[in-house]
Protein backbone atom coordinates (compact mmCIF):
# COMPACT_ATOMS: atom_id res chain seq x y z
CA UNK A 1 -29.55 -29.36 7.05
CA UNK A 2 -29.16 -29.83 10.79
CA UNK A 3 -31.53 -31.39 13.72
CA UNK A 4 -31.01 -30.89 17.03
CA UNK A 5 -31.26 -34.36 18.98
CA UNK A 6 -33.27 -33.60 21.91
CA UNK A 7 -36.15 -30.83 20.10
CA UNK A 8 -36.61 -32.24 16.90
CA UNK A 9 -35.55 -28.44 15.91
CA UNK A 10 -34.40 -28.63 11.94
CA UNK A 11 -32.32 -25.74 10.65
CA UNK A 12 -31.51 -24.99 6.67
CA UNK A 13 -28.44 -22.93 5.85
CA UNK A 14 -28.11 -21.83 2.36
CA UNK A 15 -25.14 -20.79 1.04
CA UNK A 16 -23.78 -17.60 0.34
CA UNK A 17 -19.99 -16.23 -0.26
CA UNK A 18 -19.43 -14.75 2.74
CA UNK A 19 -20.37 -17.94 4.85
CA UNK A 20 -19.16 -21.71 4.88
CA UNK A 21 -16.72 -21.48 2.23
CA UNK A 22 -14.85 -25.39 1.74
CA UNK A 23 -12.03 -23.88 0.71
CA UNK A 24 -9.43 -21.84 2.70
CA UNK A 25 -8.97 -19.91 0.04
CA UNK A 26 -10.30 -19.23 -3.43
CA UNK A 27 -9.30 -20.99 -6.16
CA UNK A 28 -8.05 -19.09 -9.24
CA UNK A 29 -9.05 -20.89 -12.84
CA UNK A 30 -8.04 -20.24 -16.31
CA UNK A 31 -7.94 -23.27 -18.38
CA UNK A 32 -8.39 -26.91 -18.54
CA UNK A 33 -5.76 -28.09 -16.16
CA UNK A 34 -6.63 -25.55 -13.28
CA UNK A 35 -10.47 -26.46 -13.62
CA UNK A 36 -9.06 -30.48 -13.17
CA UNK A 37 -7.18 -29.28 -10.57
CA UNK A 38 -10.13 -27.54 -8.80
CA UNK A 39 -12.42 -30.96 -9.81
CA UNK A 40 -9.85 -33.20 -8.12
CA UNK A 41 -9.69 -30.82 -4.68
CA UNK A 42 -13.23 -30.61 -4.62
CA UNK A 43 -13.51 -34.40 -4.94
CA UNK A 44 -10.91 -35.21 -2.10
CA UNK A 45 -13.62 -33.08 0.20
CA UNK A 46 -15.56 -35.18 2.85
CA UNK A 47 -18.58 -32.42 2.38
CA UNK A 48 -20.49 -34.68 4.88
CA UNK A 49 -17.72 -35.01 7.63
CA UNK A 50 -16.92 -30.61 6.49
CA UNK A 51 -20.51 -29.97 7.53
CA UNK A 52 -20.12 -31.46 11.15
CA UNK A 53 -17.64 -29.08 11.69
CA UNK A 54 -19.97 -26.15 11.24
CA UNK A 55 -22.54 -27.77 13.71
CA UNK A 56 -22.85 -25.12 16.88
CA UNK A 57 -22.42 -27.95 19.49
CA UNK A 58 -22.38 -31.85 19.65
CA UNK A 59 -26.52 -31.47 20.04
CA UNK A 60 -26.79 -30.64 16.25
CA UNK A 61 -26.64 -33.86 13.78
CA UNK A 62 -26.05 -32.97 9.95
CA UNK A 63 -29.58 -34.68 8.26
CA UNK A 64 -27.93 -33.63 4.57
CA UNK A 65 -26.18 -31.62 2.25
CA UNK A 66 -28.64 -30.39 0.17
CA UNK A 67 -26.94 -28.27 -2.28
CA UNK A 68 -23.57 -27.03 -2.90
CA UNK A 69 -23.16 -23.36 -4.96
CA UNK A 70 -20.28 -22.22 -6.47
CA UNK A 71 -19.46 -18.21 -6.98
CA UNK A 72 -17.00 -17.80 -10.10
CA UNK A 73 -15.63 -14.06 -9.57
CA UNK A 74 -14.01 -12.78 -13.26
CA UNK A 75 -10.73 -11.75 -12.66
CA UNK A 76 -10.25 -9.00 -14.76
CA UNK A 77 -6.97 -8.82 -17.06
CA UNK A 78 -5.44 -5.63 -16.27
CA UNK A 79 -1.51 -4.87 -15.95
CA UNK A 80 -0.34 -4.21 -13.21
CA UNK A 81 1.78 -0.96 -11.38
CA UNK A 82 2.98 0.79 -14.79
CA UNK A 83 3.50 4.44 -13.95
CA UNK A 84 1.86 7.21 -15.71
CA UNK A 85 5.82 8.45 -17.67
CA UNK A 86 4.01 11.74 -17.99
CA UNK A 87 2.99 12.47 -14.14
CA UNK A 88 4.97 9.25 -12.38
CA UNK A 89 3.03 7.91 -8.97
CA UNK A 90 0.71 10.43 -7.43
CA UNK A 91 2.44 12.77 -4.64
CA UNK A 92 0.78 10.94 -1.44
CA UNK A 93 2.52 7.82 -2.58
CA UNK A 94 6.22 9.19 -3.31
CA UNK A 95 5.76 11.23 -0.08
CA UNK A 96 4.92 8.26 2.12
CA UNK A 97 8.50 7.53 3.53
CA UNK A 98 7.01 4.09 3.98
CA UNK A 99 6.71 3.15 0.37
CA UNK A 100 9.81 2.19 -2.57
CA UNK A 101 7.92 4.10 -5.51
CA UNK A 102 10.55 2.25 -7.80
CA UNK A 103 9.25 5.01 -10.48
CA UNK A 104 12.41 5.85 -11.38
CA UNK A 105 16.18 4.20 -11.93
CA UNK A 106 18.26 3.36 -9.10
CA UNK A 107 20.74 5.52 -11.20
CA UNK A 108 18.53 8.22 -11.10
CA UNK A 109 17.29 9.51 -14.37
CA UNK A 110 13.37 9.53 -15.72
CA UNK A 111 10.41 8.07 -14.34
CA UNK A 112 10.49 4.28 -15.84
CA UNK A 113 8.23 3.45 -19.10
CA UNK A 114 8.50 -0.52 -19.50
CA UNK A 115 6.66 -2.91 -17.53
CA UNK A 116 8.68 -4.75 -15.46
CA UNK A 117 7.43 -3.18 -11.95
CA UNK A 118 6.54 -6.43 -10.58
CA UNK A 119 9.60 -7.74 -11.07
CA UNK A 120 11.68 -4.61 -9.51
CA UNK A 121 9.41 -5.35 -6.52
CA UNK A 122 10.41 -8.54 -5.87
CA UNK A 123 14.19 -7.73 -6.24
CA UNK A 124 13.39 -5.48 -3.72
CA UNK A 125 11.62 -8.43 -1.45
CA UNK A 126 14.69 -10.18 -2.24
CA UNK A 127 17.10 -8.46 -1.05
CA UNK A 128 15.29 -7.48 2.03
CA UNK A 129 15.09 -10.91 2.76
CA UNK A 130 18.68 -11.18 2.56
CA UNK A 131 19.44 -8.94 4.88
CA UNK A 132 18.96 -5.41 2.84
CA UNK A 133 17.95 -2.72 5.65
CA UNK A 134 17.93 0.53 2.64
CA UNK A 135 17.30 0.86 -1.46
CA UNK A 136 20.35 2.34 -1.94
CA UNK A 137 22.82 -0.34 -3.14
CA UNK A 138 20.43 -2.99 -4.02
CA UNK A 139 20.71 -3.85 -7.97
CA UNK A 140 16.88 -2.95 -8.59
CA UNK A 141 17.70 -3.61 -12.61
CA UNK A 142 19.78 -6.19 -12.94
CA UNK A 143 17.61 -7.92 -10.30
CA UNK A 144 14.38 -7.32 -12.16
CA UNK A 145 16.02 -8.36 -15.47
CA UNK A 146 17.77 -11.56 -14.02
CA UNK A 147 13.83 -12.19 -12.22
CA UNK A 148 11.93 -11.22 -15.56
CA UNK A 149 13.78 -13.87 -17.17
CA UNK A 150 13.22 -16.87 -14.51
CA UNK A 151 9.76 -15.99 -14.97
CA UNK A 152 9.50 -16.64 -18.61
CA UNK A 153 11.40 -19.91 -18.54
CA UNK A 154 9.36 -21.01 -15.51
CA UNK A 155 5.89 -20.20 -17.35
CA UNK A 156 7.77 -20.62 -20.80
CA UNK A 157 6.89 -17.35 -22.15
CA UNK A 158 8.88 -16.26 -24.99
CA UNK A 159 8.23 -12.54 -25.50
CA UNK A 160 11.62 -10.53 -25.01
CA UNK A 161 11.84 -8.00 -22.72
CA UNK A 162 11.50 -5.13 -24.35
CA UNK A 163 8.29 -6.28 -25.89
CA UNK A 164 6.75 -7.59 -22.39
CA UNK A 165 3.28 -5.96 -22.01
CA UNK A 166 3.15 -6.37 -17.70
CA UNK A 167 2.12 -9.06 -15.41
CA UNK A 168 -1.76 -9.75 -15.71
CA UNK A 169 -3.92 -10.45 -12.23
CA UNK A 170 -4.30 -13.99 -13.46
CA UNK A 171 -0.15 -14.56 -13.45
CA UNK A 172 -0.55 -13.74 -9.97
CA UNK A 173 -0.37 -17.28 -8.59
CA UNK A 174 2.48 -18.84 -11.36
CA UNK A 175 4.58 -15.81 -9.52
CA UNK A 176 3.80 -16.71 -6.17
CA UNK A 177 4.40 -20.30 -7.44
CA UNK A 178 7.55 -19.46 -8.86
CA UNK A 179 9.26 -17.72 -6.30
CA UNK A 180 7.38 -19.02 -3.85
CA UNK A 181 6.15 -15.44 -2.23
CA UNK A 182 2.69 -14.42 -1.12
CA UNK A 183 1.79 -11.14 -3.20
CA UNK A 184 -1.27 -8.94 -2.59
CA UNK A 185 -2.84 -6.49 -4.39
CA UNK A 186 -4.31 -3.11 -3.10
CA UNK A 187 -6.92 -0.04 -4.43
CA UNK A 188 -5.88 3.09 -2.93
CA UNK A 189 -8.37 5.39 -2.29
CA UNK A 190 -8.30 9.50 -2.65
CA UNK A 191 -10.21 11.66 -0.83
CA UNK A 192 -12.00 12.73 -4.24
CA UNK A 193 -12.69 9.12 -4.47
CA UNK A 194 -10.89 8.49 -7.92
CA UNK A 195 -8.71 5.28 -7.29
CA UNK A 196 -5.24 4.50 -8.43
CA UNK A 197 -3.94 0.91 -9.12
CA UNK A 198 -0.26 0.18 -8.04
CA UNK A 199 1.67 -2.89 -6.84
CA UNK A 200 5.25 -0.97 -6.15
């Protein structure tokens, strides 16, 4: 709650999700330790001293904070990129000479049927980085295999390889953690308005 100094004027803002947000960015939780971890940032937060801030000039003092709501959005747990082995990625995506489909083998063959798409997208990222300019000649599998397998010993999954059922949206951050890269997912859109899902 606000009051302007010189009118006496008193404003109320109520939250909502799309305004005044604390955080710079939301904060993903799925057990214990993350919720502790979200406690403990939220504690750190000078609310009072975050709500001058948001005053519109110097004329505005903060009377209070009145309330404080917090939006929990469910991240649903769906794998992501597999291609369809039947019909592989949908023509407007292989034909966009912008995109790496990585739907099939670097050694040619049949459209790919495990889950390790994530993974052949950040050998890809990889190797970019390191000075990569094309596809060809980048070791897409071995890569994604050699990747796969930091990943498990970093979040200390055992599954093998063969058995691994595809990155779910809430592994999103330990990958970002673990190879320290900023990943972002997209919805692309038809014209007929059905939607596809893919990462690669």
């Amino acid at each position: 709650m606000l009051q302007n100094q010189s009118t006496d004027e008193v404003r109320y803002y109520h939250s909502s999700q799309n305004n005044n947000r604390i955080f710079e960015r939301p904060i993903h939780v799925q057990d214990i330790y993350s919720f502790q971890t979200f406690m403990q940032h939220l504690e750190q937060k000078d609310i009072l001293e975050w709500a001058r801030t948001q005053r519109p000039n110097s004329a505005w003092t903060v009377q209070c904070v009145t309330n404080l709501t917090i939006f929990v959005n469910k991240v649903v747990g769906y794998p992501m990129g597999k291609v369809d082995s039947s019909t592989g990625v949908p023509d407007y995506i292989r034909n966009n000479k912008g995109l790496y489909t990585l739907q099939t083998r670097s050694w040619g063959g049949g459209i790919i049927d495990d889950n390790l798409c994530m993974f052949r997208c950040l050998a890809v990222h990889k190797a970019m980085m390191n000075g990569s300019t094309m596809l060809r000649g980048i070791p897409v599998e071995s890569s994604a295999k050699m990747l796969f397998q930091i990943f498990a010993d970093y979040s200390k999954n055992k599954e093998p390889i063969d058995k691994f059922q595809g990155i779910l949206g809430f592994d999103i951050q330990h990958l970002e953690a673990c190879f320290d890269v900023n990943i972002n997912i997209y919805t692309l859109e038809l014209v007929n308005k059905k939607k596809h899902r893919f990462v690669c």
